[in-house]
Protein backbone atom coordinates (compact mmCIF):
# COMPACT_ATOMS: atom_id res chain seq x y z
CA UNK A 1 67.15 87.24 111.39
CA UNK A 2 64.92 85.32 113.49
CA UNK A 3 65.09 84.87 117.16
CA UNK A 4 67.09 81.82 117.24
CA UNK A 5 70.24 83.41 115.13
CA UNK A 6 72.55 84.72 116.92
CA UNK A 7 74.05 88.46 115.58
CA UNK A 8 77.47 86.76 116.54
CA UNK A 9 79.13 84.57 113.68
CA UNK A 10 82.78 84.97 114.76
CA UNK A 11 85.07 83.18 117.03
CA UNK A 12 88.39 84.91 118.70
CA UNK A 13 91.33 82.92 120.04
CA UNK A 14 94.43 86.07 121.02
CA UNK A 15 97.44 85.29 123.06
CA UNK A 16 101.45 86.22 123.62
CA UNK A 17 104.08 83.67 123.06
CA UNK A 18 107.42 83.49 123.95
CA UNK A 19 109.22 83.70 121.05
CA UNK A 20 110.88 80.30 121.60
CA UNK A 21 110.17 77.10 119.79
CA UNK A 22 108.05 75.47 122.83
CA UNK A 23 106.47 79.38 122.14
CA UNK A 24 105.97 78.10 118.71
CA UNK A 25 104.82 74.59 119.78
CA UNK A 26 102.48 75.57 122.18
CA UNK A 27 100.62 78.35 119.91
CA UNK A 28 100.16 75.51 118.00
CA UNK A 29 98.24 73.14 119.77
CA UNK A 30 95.87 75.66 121.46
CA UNK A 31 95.23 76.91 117.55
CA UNK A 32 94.23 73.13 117.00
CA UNK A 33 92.32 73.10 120.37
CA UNK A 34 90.44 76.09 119.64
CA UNK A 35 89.31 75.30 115.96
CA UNK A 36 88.36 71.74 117.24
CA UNK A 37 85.74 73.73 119.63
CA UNK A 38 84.94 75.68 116.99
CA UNK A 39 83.20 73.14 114.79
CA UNK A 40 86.43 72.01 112.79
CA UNK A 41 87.08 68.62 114.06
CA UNK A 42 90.77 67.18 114.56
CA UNK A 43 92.35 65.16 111.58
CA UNK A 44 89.75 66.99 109.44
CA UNK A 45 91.39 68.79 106.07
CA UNK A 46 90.40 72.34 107.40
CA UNK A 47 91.86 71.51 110.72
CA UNK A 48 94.71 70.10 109.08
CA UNK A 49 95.49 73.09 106.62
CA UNK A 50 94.58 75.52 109.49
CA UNK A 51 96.94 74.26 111.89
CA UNK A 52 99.78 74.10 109.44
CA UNK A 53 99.63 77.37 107.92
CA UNK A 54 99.50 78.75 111.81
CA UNK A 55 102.38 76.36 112.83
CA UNK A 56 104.66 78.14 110.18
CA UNK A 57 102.98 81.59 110.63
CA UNK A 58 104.50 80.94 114.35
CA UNK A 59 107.76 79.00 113.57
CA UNK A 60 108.35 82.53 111.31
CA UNK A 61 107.92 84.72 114.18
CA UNK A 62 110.14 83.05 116.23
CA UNK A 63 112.53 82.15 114.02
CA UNK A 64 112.89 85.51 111.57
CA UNK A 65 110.98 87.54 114.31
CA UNK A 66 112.59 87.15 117.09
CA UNK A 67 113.96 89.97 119.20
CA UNK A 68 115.13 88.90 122.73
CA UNK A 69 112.89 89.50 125.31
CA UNK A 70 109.57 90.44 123.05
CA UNK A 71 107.02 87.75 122.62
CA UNK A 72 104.78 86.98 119.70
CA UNK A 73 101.22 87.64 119.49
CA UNK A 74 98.85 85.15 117.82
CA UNK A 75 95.36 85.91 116.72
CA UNK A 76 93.09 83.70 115.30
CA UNK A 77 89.42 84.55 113.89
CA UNK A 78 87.17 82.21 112.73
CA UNK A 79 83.91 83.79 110.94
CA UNK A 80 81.02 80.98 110.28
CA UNK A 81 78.95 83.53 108.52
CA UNK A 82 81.61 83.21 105.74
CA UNK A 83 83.29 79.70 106.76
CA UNK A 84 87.09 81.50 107.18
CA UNK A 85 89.65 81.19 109.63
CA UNK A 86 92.21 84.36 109.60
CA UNK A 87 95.63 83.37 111.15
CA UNK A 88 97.07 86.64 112.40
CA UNK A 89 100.74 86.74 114.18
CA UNK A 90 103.03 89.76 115.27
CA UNK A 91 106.37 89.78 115.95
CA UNK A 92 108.82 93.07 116.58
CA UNK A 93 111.42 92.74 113.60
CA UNK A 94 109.72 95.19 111.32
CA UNK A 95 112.59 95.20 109.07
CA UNK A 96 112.38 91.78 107.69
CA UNK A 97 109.41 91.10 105.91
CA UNK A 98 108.58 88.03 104.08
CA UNK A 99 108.88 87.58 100.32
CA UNK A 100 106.31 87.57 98.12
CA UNK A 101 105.79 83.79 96.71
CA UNK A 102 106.66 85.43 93.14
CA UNK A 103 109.95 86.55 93.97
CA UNK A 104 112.95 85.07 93.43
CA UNK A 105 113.72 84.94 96.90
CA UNK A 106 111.04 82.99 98.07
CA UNK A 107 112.48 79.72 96.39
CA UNK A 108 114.75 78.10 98.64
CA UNK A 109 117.61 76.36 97.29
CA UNK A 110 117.04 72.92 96.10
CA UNK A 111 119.09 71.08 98.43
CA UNK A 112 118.36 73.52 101.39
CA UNK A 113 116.64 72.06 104.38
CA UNK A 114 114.42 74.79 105.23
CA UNK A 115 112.84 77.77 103.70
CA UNK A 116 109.77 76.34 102.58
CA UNK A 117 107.39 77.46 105.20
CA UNK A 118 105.71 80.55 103.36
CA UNK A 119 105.76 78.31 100.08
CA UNK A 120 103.20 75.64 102.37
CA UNK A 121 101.29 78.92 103.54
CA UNK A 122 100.59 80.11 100.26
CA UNK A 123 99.88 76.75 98.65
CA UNK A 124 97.38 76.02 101.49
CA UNK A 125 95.63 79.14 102.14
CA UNK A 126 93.38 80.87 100.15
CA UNK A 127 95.30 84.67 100.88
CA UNK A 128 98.12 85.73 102.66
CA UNK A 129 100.02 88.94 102.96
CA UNK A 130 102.12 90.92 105.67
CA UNK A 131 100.82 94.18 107.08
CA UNK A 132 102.05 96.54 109.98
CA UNK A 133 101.00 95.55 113.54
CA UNK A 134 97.54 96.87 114.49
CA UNK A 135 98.82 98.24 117.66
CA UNK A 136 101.44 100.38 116.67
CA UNK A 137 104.52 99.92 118.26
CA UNK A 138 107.52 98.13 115.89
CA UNK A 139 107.20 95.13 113.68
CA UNK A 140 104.65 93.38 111.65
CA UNK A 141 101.82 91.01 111.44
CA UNK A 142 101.55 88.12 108.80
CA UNK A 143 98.44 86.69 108.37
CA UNK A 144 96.34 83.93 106.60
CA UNK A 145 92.88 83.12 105.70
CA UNK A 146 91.85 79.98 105.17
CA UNK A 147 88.16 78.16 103.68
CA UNK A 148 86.80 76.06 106.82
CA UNK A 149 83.54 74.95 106.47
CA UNK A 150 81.73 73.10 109.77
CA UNK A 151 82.10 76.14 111.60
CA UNK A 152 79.87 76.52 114.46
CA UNK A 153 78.05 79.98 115.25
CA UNK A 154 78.66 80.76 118.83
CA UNK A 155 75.99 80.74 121.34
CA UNK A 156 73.69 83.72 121.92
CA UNK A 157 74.88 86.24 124.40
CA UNK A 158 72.17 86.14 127.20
């Protein structure tokens, strides 16, 4: 390493939502905010897939999440060692966890107007799975990792 690397290659972007769909909305933009300042420019692919896959990581949480009067806690990571953005976000319903894409109920019917969401997630990012929340307490955490090169490395720390 020489003295102009900096030992820090990751980015961080956590914060509770209300799990509401201006909750939803908003999570949204600041995820697009943040990766823009991170080196992934907006109307880029990577912001584009990014964004998407955390829109309907966040639409998911509030809409199969949602327990009144909990929020729901977004975490994105963005590594520019390895060019990957991780979409993490928590909710409190523990007991319903997404479908795998390979089972049969992860195909929404074909006249059905929604139910598609984790179909875009796993057709756009390179993993995704569903894991219990890191902090304990009740529900779950579904997360995504996505390829997005132009990453920046933030700046030293002084």
């Amino acid at each position: 390493m020489t003295a102009t690397q900096s030992p820090l290659t990751a980015h961080q972007f956590t914060m509770r939502f209300s799990s509401t769909p201006r909750g939803a909305r908003l999570a949204r933009r600041l995820c697009g905010h943040r990766l823009d300042a991170w080196g992934i420019p907006y109307g880029s692919d990577a912001h584009d897939v990014v964004t998407l896959v955390a829109a309907e990581l966040c639409a998911n949480a509030v809409r199969h999440g949602h327990v009144a009067g909990r929020d729901f806690h977004l975490l994105l990571t963005a590594d520019a060692a390895t060019g990957t953005v991780r979409i993490e976000v928590s909710d409190t319903r523990g007991e319903r966890l997404p479908a795998p894409p390979s089972s049969p109920l992860s195909s929404p019917p074909a006249d059905g107007e929604d139910g598609r969401g984790l179909l875009l997630v796993a057709a756009l990012a390179d993993r995704w799975g569903c894991c219990p929340r890191r902090s304990g307490g009740p529900g779950k955490t579904v997360w995504a990792q996505c390829m997005a090169p132009g990453l920046i490395s933030p700046p030293p720390l002084p």
